[in-house]
N, C-alpha and C. Protein backbone atom coordinates (compact mmCIF):
# COMPACT_ATOMS: atom_id res chain seq x y z
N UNK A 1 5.26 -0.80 13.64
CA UNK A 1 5.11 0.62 13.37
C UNK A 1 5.60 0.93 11.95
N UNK A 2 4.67 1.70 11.77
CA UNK A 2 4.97 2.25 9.88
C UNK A 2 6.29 3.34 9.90
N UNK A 3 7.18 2.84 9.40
CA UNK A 3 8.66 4.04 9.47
C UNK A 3 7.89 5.11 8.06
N UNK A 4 7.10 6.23 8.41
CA UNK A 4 6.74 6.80 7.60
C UNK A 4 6.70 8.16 8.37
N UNK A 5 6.91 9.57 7.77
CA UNK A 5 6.17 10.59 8.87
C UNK A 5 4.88 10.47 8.80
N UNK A 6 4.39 11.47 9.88
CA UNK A 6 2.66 11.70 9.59
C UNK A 6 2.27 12.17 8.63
N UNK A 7 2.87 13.55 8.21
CA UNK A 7 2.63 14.03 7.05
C UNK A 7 2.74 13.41 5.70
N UNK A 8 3.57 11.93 5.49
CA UNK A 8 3.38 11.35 4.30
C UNK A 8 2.32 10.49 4.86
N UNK A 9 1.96 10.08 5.88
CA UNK A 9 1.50 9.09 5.93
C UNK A 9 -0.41 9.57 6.12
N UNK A 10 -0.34 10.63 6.19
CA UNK A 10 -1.69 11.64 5.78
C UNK A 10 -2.00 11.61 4.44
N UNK A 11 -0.97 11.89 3.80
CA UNK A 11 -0.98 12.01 2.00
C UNK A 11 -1.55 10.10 1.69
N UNK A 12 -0.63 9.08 1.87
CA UNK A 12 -1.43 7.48 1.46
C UNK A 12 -2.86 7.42 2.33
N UNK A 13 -2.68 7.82 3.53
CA UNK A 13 -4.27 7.66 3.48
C UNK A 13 -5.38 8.59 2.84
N UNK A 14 -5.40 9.31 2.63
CA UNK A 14 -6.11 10.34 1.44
C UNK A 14 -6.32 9.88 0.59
N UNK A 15 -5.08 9.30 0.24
CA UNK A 15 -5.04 8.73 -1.64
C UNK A 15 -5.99 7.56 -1.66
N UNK A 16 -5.60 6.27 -0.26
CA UNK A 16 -6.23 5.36 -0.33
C UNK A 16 -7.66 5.66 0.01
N UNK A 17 -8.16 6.26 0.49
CA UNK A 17 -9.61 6.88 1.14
C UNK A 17 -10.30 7.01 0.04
N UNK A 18 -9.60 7.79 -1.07
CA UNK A 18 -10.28 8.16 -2.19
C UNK A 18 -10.65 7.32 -3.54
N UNK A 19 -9.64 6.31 -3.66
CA UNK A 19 -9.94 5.18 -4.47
C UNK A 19 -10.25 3.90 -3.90
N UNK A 20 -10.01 3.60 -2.72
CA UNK A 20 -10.37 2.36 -2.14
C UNK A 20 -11.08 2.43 -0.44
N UNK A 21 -11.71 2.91 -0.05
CA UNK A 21 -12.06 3.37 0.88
C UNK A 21 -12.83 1.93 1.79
N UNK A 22 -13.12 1.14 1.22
CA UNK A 22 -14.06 0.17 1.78
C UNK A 22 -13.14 -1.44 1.72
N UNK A 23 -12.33 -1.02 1.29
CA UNK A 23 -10.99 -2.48 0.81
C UNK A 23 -9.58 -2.21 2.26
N UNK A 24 -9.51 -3.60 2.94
CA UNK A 24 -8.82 -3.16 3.76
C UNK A 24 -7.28 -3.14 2.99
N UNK A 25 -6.28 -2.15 3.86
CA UNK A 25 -5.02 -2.02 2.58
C UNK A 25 -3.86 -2.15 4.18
N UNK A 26 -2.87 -3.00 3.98
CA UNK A 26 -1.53 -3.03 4.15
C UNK A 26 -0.61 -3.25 4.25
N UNK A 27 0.59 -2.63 5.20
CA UNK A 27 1.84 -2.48 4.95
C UNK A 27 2.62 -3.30 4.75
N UNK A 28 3.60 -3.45 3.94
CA UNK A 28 4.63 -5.05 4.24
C UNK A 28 5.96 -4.82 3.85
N UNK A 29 6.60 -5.24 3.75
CA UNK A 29 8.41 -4.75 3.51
C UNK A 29 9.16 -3.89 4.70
N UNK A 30 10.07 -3.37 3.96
CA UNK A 30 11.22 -2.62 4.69
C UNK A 30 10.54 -1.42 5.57
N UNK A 31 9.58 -1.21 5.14
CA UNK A 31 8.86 0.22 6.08
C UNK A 31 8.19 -0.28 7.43
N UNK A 32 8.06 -1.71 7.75
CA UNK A 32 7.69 -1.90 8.35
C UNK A 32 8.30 -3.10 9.38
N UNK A 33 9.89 -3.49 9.03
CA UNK A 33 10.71 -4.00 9.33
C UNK A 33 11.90 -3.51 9.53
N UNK A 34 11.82 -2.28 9.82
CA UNK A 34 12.86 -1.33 10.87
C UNK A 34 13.85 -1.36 9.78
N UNK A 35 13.78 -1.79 8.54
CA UNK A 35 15.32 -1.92 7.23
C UNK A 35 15.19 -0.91 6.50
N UNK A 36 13.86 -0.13 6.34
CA UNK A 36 14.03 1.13 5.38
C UNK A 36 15.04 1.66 5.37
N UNK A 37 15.74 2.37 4.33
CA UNK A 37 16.87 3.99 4.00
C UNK A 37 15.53 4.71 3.88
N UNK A 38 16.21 5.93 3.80
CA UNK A 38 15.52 7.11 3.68
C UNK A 38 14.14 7.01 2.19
N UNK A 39 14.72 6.71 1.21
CA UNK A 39 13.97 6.70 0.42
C UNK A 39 13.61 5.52 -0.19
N UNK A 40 13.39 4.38 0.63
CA UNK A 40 12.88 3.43 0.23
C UNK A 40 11.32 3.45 0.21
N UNK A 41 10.66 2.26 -0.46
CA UNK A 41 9.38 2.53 -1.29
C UNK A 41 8.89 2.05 -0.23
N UNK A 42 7.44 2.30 -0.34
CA UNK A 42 6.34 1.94 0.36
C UNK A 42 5.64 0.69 -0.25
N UNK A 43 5.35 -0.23 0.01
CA UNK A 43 4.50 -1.38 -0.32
C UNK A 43 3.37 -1.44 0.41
N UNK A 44 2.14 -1.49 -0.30
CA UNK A 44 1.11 -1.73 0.14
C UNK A 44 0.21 -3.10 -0.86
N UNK A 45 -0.60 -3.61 0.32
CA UNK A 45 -1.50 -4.51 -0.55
C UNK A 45 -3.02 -4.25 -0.01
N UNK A 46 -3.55 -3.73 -1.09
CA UNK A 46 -4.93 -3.75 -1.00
C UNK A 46 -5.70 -5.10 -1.28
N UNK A 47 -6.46 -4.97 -0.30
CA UNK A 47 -6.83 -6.67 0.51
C UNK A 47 -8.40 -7.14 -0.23
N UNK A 48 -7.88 -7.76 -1.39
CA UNK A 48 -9.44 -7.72 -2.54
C UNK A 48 -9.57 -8.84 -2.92
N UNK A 49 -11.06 -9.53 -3.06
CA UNK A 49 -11.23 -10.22 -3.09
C UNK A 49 -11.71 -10.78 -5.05
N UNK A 50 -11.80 -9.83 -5.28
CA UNK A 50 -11.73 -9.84 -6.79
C UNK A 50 -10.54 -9.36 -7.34
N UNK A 51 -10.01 -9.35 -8.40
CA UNK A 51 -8.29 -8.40 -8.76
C UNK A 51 -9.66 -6.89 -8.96
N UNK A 52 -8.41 -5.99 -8.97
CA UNK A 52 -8.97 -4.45 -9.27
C UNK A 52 -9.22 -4.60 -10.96
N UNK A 53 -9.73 -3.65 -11.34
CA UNK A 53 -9.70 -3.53 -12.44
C UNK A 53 -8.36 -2.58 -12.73
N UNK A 54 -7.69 -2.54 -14.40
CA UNK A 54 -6.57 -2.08 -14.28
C UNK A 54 -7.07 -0.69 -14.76
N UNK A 55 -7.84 -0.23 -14.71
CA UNK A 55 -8.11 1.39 -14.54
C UNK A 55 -8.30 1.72 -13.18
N UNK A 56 -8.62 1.32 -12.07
CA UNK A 56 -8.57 1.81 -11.05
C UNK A 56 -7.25 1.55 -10.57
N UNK A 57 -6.39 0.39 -10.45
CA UNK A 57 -4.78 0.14 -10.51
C UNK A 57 -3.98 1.58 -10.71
N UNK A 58 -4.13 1.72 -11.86
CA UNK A 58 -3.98 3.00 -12.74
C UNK A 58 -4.00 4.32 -12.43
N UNK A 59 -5.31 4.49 -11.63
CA UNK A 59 -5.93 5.48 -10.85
C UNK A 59 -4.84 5.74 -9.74
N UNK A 60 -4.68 5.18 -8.98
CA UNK A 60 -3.99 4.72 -7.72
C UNK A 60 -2.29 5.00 -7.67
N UNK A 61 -2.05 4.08 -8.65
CA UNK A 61 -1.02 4.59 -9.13
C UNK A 61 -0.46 6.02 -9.54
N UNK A 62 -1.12 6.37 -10.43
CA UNK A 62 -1.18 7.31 -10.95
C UNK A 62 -1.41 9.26 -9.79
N UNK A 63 -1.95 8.40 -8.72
CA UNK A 63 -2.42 9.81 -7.34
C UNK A 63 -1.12 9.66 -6.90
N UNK A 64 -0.44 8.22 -6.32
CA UNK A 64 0.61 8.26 -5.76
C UNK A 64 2.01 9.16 -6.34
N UNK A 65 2.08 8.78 -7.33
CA UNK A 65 3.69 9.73 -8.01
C UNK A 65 2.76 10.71 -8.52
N UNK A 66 1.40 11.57 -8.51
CA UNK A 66 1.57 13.12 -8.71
C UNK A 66 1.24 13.76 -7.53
N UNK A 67 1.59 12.82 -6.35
CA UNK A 67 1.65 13.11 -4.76
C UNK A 67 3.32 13.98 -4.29
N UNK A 68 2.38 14.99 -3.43
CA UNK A 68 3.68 15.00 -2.85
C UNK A 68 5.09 14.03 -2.43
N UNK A 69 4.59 12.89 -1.79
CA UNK A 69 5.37 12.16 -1.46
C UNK A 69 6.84 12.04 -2.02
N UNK A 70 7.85 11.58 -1.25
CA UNK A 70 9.28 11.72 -1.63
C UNK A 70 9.39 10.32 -1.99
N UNK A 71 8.58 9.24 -2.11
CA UNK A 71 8.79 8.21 -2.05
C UNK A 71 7.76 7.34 -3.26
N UNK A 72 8.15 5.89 -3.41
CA UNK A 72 7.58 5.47 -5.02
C UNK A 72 7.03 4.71 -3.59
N UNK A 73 5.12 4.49 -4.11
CA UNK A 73 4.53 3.68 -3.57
C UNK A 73 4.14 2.42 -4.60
N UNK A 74 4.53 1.01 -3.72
CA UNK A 74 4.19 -0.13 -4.73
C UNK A 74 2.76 -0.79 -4.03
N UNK A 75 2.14 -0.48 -5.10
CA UNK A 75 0.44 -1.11 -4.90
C UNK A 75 0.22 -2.16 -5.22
N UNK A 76 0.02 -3.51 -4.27
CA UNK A 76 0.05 -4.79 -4.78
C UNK A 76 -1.60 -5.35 -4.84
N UNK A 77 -2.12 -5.70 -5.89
CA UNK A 77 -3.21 -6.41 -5.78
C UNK A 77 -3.66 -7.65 -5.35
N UNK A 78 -4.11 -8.23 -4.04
CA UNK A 78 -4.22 -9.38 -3.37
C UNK A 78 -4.44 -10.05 -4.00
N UNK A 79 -5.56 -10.12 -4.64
CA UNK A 79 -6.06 -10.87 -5.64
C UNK A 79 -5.58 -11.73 -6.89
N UNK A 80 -5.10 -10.79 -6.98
CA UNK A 80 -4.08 -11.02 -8.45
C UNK A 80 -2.47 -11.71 -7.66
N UNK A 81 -2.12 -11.40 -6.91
CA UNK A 81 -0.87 -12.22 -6.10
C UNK A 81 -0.56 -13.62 -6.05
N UNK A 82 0.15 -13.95 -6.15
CA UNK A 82 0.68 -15.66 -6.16
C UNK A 82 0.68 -15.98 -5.38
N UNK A 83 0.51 -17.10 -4.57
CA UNK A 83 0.31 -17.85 -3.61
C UNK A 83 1.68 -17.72 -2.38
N UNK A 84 2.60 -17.49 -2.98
CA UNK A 84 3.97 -17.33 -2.62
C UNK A 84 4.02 -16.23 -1.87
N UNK A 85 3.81 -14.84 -3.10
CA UNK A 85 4.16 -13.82 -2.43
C UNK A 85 2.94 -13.24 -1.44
N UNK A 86 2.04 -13.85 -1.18
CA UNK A 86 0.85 -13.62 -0.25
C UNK A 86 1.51 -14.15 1.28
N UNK A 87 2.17 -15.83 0.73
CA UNK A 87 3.02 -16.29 2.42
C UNK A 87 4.18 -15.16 2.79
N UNK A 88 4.52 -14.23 1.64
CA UNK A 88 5.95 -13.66 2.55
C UNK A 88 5.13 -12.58 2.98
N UNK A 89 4.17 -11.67 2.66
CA UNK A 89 3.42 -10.48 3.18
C UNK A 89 2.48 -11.04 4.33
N UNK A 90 2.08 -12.45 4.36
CA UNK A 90 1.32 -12.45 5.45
C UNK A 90 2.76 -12.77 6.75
N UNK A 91 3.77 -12.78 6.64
CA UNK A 91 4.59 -13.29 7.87
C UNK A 91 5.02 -11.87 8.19
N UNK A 92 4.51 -10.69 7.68
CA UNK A 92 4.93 -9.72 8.52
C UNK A 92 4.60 -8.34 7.80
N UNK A 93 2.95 -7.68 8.06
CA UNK A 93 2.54 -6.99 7.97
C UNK A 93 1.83 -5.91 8.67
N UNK A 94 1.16 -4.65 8.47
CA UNK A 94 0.60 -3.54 9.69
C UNK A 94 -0.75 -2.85 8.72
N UNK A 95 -1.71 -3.32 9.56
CA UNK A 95 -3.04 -2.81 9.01
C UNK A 95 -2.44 -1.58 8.78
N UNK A 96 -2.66 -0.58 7.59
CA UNK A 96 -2.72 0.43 7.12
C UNK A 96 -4.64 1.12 7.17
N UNK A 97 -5.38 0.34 6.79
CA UNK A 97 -7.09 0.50 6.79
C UNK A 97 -7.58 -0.15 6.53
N UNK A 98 -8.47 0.03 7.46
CA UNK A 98 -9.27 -1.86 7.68
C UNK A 98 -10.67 -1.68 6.59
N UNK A 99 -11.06 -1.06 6.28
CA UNK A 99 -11.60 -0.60 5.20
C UNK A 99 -13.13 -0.91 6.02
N UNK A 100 -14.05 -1.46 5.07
CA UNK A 100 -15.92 -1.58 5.82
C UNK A 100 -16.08 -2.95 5.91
């Protein structure tokens, strides 16, 4: 389970709907391993099979902190990820959107 409210968790899917809508995207870290504090970040990985381009990165970024949200979202690009940090996100993650 995503330690998020609904109401933030309405706001990332919006955001993600709107720039990545067809790319499946999710959760991994402390939000989803019962360790969050209050204002710990959100990690997400959008699940791509090419890297993004860094204007849409950008894009994304950029919706998240002029979002309501109380919280810094970290947008990880699959693609672009190291082999490493792909084994620690695949040992414990939560579909966020499964995309098309």
């Amino acid at each position: 389970m995503i330690d998020l409210s609904e109401e933030n968790l309405v706001i990332v899917k919006a955001i993600l709907q709107q720039f990545v809508p067809d790319l499946p995207v999710w959760v991994f870290g402390s939000r989803i391993k019962g360790t969050a504090k209050k204002y710990s970040d959100l990690d997400l990985a959008v699940i791509t099979q090419q890297p993004m381009s860094i204007r849409l990165q950008a894009d994304i970024e950029e919706a998240f902190s002029e979002s309501d949200l109380p919280i810094f979202v970290d947008v990880i690009d699959w693609a672009s990820c190291s082999e490493d940090f792909k084994r620690i996100i695949l040992q414990q993650y939560e579909v966020l959107q499964t995309g098309s």
